[in-house]
PDB file of N, CA and C in Angstrom:
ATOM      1  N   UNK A   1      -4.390 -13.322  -7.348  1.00  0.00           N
ATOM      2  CA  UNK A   1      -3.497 -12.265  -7.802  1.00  0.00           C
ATOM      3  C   UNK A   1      -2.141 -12.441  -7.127  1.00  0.00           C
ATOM      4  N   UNK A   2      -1.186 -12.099  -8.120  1.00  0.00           N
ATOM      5  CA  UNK A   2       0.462 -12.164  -7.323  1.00  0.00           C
ATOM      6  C   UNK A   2       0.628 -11.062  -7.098  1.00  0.00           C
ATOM      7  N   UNK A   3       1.510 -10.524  -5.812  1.00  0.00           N
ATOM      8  CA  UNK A   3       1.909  -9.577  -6.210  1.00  0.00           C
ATOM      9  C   UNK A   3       3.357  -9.094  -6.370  1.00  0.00           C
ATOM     10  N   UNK A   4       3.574  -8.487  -8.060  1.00  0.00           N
ATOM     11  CA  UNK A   4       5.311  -8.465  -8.272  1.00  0.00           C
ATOM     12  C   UNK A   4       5.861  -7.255  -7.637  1.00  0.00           C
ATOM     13  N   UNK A   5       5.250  -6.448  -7.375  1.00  0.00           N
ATOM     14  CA  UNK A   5       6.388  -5.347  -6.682  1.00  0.00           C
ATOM     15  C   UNK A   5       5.266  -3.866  -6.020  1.00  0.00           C
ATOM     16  N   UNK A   6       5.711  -3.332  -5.049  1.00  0.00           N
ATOM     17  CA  UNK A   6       4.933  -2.789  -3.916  1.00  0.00           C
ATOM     18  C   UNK A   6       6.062  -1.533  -4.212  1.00  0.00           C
ATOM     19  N   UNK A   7       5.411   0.116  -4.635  1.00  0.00           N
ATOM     20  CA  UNK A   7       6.004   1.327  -3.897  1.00  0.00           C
ATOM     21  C   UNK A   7       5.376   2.284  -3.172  1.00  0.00           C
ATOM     22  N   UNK A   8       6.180   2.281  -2.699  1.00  0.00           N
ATOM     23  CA  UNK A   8       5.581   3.469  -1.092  1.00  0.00           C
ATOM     24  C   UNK A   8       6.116   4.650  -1.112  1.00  0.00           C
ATOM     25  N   UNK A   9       5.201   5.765  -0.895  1.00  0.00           N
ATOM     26  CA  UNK A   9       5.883   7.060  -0.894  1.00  0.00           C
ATOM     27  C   UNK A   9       4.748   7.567   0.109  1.00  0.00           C
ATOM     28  N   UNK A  10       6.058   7.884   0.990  1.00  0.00           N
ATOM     29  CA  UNK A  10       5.728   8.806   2.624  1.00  0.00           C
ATOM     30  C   UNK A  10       4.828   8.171   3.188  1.00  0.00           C
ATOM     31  N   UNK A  11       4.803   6.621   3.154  1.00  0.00           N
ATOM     32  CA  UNK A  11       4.072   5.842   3.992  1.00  0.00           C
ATOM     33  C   UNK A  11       5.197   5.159   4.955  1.00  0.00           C
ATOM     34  N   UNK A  12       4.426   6.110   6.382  1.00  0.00           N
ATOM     35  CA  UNK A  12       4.459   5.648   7.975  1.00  0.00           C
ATOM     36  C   UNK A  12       6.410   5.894   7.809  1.00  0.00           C
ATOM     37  N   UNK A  13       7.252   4.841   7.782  1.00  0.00           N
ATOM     38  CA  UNK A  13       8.943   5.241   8.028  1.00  0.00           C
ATOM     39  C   UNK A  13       9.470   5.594   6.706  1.00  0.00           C
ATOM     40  N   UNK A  14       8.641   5.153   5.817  1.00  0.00           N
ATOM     41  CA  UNK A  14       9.241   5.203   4.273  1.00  0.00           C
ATOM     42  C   UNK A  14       9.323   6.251   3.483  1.00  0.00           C
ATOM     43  N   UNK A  15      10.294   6.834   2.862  1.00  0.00           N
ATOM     44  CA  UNK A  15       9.955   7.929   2.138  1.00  0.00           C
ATOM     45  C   UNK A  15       9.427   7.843   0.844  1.00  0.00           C
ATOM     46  N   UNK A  16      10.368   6.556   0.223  1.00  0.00           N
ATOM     47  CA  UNK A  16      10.183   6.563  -0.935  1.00  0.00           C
ATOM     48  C   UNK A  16      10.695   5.267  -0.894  1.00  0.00           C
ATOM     49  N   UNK A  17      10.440   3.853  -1.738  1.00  0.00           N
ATOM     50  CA  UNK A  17      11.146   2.389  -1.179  1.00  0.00           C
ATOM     51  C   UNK A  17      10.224   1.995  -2.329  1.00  0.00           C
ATOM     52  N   UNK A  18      10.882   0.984  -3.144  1.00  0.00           N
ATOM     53  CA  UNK A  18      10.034   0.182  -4.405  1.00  0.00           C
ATOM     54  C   UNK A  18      10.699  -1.464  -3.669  1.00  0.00           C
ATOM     55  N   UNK A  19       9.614  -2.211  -3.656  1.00  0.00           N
ATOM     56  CA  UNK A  19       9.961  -4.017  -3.505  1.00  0.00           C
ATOM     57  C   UNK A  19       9.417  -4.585  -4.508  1.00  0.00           C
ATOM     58  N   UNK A  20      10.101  -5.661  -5.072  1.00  0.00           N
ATOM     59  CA  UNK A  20       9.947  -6.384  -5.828  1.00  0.00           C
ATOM     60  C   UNK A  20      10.084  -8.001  -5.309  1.00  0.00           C
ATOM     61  N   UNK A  21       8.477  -8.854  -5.686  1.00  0.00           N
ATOM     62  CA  UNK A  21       8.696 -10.012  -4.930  1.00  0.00           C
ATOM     63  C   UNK A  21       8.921 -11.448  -6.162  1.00  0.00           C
ATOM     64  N   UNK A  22       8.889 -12.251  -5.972  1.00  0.00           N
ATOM     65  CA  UNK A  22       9.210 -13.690  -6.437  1.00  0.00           C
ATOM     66  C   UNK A  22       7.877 -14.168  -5.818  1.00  0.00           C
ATOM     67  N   UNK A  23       7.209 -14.357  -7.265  1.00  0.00           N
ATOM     68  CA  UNK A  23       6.023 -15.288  -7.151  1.00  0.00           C
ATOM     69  C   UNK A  23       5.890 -16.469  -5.863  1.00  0.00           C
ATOM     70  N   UNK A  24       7.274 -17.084  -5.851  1.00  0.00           N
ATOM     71  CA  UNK A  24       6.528 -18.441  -4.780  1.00  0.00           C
ATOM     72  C   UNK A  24       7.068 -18.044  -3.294  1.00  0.00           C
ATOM     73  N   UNK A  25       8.451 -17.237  -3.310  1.00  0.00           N
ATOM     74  CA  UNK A  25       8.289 -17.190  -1.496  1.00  0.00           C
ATOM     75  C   UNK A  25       9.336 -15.508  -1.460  1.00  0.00           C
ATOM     76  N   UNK A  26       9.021 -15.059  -0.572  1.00  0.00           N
ATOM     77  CA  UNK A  26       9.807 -14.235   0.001  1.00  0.00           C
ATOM     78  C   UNK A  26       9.922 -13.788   1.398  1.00  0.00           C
ATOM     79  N   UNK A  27      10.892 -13.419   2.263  1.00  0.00           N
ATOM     80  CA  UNK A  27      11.259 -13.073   3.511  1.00  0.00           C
ATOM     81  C   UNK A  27      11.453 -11.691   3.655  1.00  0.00           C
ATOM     82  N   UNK A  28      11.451 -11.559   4.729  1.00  0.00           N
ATOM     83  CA  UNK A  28      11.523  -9.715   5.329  1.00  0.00           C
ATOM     84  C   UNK A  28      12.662 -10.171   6.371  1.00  0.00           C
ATOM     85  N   UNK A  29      13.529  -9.869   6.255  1.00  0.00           N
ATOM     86  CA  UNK A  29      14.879  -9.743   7.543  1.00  0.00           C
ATOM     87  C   UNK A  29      15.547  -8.145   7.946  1.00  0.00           C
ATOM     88  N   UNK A  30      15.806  -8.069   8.910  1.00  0.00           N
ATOM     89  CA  UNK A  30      15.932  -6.823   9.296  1.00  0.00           C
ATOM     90  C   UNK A  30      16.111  -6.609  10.820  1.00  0.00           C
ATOM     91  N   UNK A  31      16.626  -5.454  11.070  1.00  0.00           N
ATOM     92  CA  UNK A  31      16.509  -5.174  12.843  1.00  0.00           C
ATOM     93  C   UNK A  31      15.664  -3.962  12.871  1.00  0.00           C
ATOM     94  N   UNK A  32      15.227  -4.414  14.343  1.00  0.00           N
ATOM     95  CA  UNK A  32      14.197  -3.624  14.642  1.00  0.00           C
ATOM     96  C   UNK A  32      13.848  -2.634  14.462  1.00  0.00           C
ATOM     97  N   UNK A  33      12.633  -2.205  14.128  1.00  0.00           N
ATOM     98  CA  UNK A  33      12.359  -0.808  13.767  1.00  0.00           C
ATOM     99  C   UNK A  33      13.066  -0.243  12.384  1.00  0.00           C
ATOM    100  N   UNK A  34      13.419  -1.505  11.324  1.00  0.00           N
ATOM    101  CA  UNK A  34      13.502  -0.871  10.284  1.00  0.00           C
ATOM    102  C   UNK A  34      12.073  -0.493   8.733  1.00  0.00           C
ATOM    103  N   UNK A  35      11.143  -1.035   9.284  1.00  0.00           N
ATOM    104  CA  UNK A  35      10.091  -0.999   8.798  1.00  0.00           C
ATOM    105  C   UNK A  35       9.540  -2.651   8.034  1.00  0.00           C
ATOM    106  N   UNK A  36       9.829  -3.784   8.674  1.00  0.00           N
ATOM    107  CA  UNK A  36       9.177  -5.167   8.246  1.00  0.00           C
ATOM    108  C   UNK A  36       7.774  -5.294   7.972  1.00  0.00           C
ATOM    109  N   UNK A  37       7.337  -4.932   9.237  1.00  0.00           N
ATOM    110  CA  UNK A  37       5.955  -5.125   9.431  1.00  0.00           C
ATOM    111  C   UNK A  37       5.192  -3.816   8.924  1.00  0.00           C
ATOM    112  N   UNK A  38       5.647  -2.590   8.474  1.00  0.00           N
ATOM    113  CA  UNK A  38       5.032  -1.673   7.806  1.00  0.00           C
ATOM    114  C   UNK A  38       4.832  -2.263   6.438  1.00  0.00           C
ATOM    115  N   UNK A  39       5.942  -2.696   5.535  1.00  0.00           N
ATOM    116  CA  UNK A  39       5.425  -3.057   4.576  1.00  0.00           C
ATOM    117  C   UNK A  39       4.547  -4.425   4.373  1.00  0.00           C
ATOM    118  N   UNK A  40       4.131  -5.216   5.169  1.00  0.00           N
ATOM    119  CA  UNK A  40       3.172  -5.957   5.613  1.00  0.00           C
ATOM    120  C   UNK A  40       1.877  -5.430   5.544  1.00  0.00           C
ATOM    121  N   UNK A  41       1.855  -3.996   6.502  1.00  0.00           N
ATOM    122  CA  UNK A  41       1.272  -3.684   6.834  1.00  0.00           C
ATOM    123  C   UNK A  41       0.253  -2.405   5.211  1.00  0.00           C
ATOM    124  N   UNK A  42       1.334  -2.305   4.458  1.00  0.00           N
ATOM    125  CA  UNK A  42       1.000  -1.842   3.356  1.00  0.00           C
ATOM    126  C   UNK A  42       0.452  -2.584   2.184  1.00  0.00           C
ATOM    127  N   UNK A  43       0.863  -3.900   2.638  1.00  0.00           N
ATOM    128  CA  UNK A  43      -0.277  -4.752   1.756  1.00  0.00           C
ATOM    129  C   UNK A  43      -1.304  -5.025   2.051  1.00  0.00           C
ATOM    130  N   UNK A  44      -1.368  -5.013   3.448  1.00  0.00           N
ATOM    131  CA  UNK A  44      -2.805  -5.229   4.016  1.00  0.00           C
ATOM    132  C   UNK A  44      -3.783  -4.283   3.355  1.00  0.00           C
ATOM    133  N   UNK A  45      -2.788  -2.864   3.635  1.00  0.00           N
ATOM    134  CA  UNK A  45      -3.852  -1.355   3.212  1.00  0.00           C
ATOM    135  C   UNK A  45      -4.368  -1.769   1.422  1.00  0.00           C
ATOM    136  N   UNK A  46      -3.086  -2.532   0.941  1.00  0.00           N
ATOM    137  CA  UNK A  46      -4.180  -2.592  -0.951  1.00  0.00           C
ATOM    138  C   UNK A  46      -4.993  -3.688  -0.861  1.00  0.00           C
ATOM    139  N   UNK A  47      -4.624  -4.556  -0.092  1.00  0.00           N
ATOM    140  CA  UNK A  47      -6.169  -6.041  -0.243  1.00  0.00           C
ATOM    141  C   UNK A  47      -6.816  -5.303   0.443  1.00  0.00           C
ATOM    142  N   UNK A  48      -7.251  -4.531   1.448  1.00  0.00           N
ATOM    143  CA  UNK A  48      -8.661  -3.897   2.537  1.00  0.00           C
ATOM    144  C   UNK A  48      -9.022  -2.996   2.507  1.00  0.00           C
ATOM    145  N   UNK A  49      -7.741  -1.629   1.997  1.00  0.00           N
ATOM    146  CA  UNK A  49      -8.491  -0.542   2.020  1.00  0.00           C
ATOM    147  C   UNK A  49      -7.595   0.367   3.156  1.00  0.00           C
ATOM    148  N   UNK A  50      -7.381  -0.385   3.883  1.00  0.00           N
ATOM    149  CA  UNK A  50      -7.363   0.431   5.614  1.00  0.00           C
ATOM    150  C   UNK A  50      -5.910  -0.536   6.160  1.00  0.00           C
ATOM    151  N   UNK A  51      -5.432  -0.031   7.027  1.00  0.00           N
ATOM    152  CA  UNK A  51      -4.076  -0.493   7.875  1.00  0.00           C
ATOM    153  C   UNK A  51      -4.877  -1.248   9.011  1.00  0.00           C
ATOM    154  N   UNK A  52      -4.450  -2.286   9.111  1.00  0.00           N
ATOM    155  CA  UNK A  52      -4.212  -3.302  10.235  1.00  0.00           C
ATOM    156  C   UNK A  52      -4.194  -2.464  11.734  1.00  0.00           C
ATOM    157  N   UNK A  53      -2.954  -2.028  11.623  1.00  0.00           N
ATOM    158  CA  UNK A  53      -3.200  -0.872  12.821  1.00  0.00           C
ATOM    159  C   UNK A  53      -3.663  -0.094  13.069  1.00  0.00           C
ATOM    160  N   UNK A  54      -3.542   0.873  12.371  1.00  0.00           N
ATOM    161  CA  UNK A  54      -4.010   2.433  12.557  1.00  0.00           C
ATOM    162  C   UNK A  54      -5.367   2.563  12.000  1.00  0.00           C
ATOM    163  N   UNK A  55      -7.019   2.912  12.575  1.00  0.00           N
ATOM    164  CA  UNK A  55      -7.734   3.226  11.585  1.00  0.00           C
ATOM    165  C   UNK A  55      -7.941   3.967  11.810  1.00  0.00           C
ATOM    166  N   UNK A  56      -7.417   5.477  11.743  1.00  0.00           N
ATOM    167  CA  UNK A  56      -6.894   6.758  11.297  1.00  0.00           C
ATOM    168  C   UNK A  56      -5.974   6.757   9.862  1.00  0.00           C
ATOM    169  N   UNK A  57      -6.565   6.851   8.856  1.00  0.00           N
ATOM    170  CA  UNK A  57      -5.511   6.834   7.766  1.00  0.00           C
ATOM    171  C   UNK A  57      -4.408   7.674   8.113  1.00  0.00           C
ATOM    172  N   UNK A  58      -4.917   8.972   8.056  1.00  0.00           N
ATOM    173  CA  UNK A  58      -3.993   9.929   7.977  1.00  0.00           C
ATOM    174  C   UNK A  58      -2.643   9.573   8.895  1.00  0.00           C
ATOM    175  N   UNK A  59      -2.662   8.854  10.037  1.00  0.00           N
ATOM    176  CA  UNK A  59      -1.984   8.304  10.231  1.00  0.00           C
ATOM    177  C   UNK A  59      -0.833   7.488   9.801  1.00  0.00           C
ATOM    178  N   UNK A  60      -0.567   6.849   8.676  1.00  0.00           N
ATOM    179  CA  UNK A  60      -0.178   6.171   8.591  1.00  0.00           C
ATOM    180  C   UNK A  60       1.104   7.165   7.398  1.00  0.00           C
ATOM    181  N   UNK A  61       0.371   8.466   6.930  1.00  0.00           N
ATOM    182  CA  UNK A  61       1.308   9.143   6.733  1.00  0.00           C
ATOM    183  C   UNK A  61       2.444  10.042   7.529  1.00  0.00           C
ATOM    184  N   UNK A  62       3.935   9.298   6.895  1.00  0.00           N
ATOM    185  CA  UNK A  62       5.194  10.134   7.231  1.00  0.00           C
ATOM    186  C   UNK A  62       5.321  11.052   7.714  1.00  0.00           C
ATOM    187  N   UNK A  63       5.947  11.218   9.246  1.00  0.00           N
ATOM    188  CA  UNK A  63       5.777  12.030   9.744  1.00  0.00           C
ATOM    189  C   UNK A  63       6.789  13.024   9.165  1.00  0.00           C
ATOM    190  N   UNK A  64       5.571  14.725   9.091  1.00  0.00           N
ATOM    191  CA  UNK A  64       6.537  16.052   8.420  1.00  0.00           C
ATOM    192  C   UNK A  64       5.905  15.677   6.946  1.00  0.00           C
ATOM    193  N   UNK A  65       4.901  14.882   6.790  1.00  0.00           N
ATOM    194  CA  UNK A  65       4.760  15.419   5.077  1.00  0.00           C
ATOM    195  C   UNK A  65       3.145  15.071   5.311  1.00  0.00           C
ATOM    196  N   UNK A  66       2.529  15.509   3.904  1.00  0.00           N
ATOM    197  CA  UNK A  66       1.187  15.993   3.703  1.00  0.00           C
ATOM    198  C   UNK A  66       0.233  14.455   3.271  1.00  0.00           C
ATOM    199  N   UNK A  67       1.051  13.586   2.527  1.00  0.00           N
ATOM    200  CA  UNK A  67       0.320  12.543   2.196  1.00  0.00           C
ATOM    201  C   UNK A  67       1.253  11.200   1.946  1.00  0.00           C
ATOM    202  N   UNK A  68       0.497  10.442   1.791  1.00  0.00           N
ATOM    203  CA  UNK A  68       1.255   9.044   1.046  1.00  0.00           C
ATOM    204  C   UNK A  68       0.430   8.248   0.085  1.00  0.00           C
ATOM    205  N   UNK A  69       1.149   7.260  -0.902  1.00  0.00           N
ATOM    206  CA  UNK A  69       0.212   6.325  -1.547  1.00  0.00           C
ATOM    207  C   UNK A  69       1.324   5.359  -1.809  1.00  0.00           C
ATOM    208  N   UNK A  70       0.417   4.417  -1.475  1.00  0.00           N
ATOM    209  CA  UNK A  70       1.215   3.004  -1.432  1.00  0.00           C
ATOM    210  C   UNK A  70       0.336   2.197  -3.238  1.00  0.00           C
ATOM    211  N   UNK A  71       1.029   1.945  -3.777  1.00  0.00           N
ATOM    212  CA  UNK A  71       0.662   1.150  -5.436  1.00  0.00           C
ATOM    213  C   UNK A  71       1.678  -0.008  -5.264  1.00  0.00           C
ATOM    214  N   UNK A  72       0.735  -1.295  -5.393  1.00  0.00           N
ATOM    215  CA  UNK A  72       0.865  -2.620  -5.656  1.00  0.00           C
ATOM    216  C   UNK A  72       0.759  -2.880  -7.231  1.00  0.00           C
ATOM    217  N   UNK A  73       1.385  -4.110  -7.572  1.00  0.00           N
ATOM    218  CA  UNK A  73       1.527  -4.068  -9.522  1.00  0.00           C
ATOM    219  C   UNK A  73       1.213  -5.260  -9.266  1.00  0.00           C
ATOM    220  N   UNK A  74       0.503  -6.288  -9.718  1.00  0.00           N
ATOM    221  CA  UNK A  74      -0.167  -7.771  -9.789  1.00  0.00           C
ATOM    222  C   UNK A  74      -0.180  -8.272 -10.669  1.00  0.00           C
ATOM    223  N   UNK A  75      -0.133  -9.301 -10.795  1.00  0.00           N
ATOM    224  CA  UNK A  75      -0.862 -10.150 -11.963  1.00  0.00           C
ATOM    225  C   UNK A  75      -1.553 -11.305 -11.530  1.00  0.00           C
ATOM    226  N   UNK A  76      -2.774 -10.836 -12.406  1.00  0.00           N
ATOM    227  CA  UNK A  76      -4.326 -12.017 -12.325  1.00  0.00           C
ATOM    228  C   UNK A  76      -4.401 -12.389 -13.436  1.00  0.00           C
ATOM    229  N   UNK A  77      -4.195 -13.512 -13.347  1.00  0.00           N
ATOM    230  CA  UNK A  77      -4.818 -14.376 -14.710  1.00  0.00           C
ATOM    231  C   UNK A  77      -3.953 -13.813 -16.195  1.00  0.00           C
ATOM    232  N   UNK A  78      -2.731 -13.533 -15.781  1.00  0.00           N
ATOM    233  CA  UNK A  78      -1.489 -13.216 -16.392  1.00  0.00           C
ATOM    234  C   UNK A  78      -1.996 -11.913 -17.528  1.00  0.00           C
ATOM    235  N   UNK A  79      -2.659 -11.253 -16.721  1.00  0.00           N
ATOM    236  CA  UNK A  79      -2.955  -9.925 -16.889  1.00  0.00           C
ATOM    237  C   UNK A  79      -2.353  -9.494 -15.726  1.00  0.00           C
ATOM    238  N   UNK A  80      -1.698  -7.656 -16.372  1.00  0.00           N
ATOM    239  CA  UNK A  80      -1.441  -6.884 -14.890  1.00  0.00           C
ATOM    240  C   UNK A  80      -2.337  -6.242 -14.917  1.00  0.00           C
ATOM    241  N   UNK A  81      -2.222  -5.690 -13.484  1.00  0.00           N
ATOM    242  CA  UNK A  81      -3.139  -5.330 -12.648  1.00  0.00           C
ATOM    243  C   UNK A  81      -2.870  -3.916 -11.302  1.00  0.00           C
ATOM    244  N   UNK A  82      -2.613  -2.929 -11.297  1.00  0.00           N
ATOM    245  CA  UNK A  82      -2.386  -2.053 -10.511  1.00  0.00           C
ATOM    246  C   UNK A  82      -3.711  -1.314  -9.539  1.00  0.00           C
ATOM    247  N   UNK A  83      -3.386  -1.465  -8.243  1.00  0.00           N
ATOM    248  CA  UNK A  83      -3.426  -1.067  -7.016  1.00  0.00           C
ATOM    249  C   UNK A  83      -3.417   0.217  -6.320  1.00  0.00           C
ATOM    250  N   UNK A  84      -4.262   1.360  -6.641  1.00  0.00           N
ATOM    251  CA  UNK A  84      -3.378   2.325  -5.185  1.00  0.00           C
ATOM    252  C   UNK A  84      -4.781   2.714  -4.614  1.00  0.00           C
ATOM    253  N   UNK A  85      -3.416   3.245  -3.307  1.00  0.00           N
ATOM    254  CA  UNK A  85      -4.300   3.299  -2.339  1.00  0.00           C
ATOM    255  C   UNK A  85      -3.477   4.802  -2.144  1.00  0.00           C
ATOM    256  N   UNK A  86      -4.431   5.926  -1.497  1.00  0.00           N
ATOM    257  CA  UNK A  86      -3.387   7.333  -1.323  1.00  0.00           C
ATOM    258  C   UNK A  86      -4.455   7.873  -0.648  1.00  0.00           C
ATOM    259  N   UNK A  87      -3.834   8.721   0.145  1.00  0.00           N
ATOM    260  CA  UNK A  87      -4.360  10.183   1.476  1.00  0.00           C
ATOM    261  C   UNK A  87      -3.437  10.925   1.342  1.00  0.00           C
ATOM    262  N   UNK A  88      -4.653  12.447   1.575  1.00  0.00           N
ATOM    263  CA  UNK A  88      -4.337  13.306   1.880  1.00  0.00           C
ATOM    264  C   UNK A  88      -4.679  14.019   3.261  1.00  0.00           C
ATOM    265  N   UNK A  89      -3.625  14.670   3.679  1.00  0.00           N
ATOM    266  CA  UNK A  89      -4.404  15.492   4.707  1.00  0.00           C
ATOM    267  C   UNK A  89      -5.372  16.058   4.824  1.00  0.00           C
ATOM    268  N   UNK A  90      -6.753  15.947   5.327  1.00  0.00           N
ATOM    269  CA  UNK A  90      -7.666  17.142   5.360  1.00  0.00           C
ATOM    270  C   UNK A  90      -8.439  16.563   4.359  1.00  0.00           C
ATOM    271  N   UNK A  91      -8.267  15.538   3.296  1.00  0.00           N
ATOM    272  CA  UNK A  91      -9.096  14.975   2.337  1.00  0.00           C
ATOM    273  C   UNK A  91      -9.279  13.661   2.368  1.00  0.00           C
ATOM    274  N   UNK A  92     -10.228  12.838   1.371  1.00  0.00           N
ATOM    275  CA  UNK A  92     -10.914  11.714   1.505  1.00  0.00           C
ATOM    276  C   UNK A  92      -9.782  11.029   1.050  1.00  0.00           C
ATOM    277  N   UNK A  93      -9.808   9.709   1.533  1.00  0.00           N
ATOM    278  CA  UNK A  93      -8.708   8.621   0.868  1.00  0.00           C
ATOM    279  C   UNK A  93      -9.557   8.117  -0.261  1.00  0.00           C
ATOM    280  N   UNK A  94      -8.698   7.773  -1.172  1.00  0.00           N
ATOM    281  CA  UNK A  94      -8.693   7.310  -2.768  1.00  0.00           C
ATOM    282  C   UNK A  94      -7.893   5.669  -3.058  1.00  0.00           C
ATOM    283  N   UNK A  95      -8.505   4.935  -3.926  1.00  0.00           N
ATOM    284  CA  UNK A  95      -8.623   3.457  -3.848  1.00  0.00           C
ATOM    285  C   UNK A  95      -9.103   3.238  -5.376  1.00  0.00           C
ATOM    286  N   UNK A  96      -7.706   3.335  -6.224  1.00  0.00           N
ATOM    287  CA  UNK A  96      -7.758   2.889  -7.755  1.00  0.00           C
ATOM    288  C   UNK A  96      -7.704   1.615  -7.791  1.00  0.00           C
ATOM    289  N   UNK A  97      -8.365   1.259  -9.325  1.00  0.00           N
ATOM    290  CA  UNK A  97      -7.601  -0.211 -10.001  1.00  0.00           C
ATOM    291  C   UNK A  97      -7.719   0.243 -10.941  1.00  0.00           C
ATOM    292  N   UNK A  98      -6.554   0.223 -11.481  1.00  0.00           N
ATOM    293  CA  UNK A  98      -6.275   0.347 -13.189  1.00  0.00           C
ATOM    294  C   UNK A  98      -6.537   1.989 -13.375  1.00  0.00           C
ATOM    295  N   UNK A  99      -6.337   2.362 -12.493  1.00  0.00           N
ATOM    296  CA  UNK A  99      -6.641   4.181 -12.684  1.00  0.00           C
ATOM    297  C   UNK A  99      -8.327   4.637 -12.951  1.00  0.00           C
ATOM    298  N   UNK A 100      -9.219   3.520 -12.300  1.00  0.00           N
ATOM    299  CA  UNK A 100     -10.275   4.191 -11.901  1.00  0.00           C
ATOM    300  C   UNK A 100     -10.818   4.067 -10.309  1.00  0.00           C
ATOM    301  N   UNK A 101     -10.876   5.168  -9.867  1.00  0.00           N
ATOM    302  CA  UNK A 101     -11.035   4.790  -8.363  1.00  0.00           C
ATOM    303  C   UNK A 101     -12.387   4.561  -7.979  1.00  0.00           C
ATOM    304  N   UNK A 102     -12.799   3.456  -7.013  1.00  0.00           N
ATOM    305  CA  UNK A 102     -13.909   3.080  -6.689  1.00  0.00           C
ATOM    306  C   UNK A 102     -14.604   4.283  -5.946  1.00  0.00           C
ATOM    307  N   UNK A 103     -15.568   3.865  -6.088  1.00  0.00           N
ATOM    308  CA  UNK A 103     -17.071   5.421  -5.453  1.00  0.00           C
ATOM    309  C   UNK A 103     -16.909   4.894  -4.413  1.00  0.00           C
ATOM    310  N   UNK A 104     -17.166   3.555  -3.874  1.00  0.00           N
ATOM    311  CA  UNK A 104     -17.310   3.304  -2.561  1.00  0.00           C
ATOM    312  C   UNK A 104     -16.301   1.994  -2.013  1.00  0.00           C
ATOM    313  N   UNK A 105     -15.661   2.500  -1.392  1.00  0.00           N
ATOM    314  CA  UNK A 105     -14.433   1.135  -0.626  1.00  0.00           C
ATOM    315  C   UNK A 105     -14.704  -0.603  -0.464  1.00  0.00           C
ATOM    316  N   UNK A 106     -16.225  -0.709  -0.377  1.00  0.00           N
ATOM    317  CA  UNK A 106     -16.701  -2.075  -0.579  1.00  0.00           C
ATOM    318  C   UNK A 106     -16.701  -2.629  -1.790  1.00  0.00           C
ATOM    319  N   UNK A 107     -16.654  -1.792  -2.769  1.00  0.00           N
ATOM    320  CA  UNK A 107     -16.379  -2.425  -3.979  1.00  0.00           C
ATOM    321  C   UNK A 107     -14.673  -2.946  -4.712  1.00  0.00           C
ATOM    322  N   UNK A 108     -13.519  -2.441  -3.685  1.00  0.00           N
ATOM    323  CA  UNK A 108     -12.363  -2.663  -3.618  1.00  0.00           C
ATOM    324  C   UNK A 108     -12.482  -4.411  -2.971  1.00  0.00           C
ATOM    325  N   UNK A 109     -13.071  -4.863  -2.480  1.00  0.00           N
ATOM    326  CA  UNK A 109     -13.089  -5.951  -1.764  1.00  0.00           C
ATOM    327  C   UNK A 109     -14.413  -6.856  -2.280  1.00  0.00           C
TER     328      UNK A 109
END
């Protein structure tokens, strides 16, 4: 799977941020602490499920707001293909493809 473009809303520094990548290479440049390795870190959360760092989801939502969901857009086998991953406070995290969300997180992987 490729993936063409990643948006984040109220995930970890981000409020709201859409990326769009180039199939064969792309770079992250930036100074510190502008969020590189978060959105790294937000792809990790759609291939696994869970953040690299934090395994506290709720965590990983913006601080001062209630939730986040990070949605990846792909293409497999030159079919697309959509991704999300979203928490709420106080509730279970949720893990779509194609707008049906898996019963159980091992089946995301």
């Amino acid at each position: 799977m490729i993936l063409q473009k990643l948006s984040l809303l109220n995930y970890k520094n981000f409020e709201a941020e859409t990326f769009e990548f180039d199939p064969k290479i792309n770079c992250f440049v930036g100074n510190n602490g502008v969020g590189k390795t978060n959105v790294l870190d937000a792809i990790y959360h759609l291939s696994f499920g869970k953040s690299y760092f934090n395994p506290i989801t709720t965590q990983n939502i913006k601080h001062g707001e209630e939730f986040f969901v990070v949605e990846g857009f792909y293409e497999r086998k030159e079919t697309p293909e959509k991704i999300i991953v979203s928490a709420k406070k106080g509730q279970k995290k949720i893990i779509k493809r194609n707008g049906k969300a898996y019963e159980k997180f091992s089946e995301h992987i």
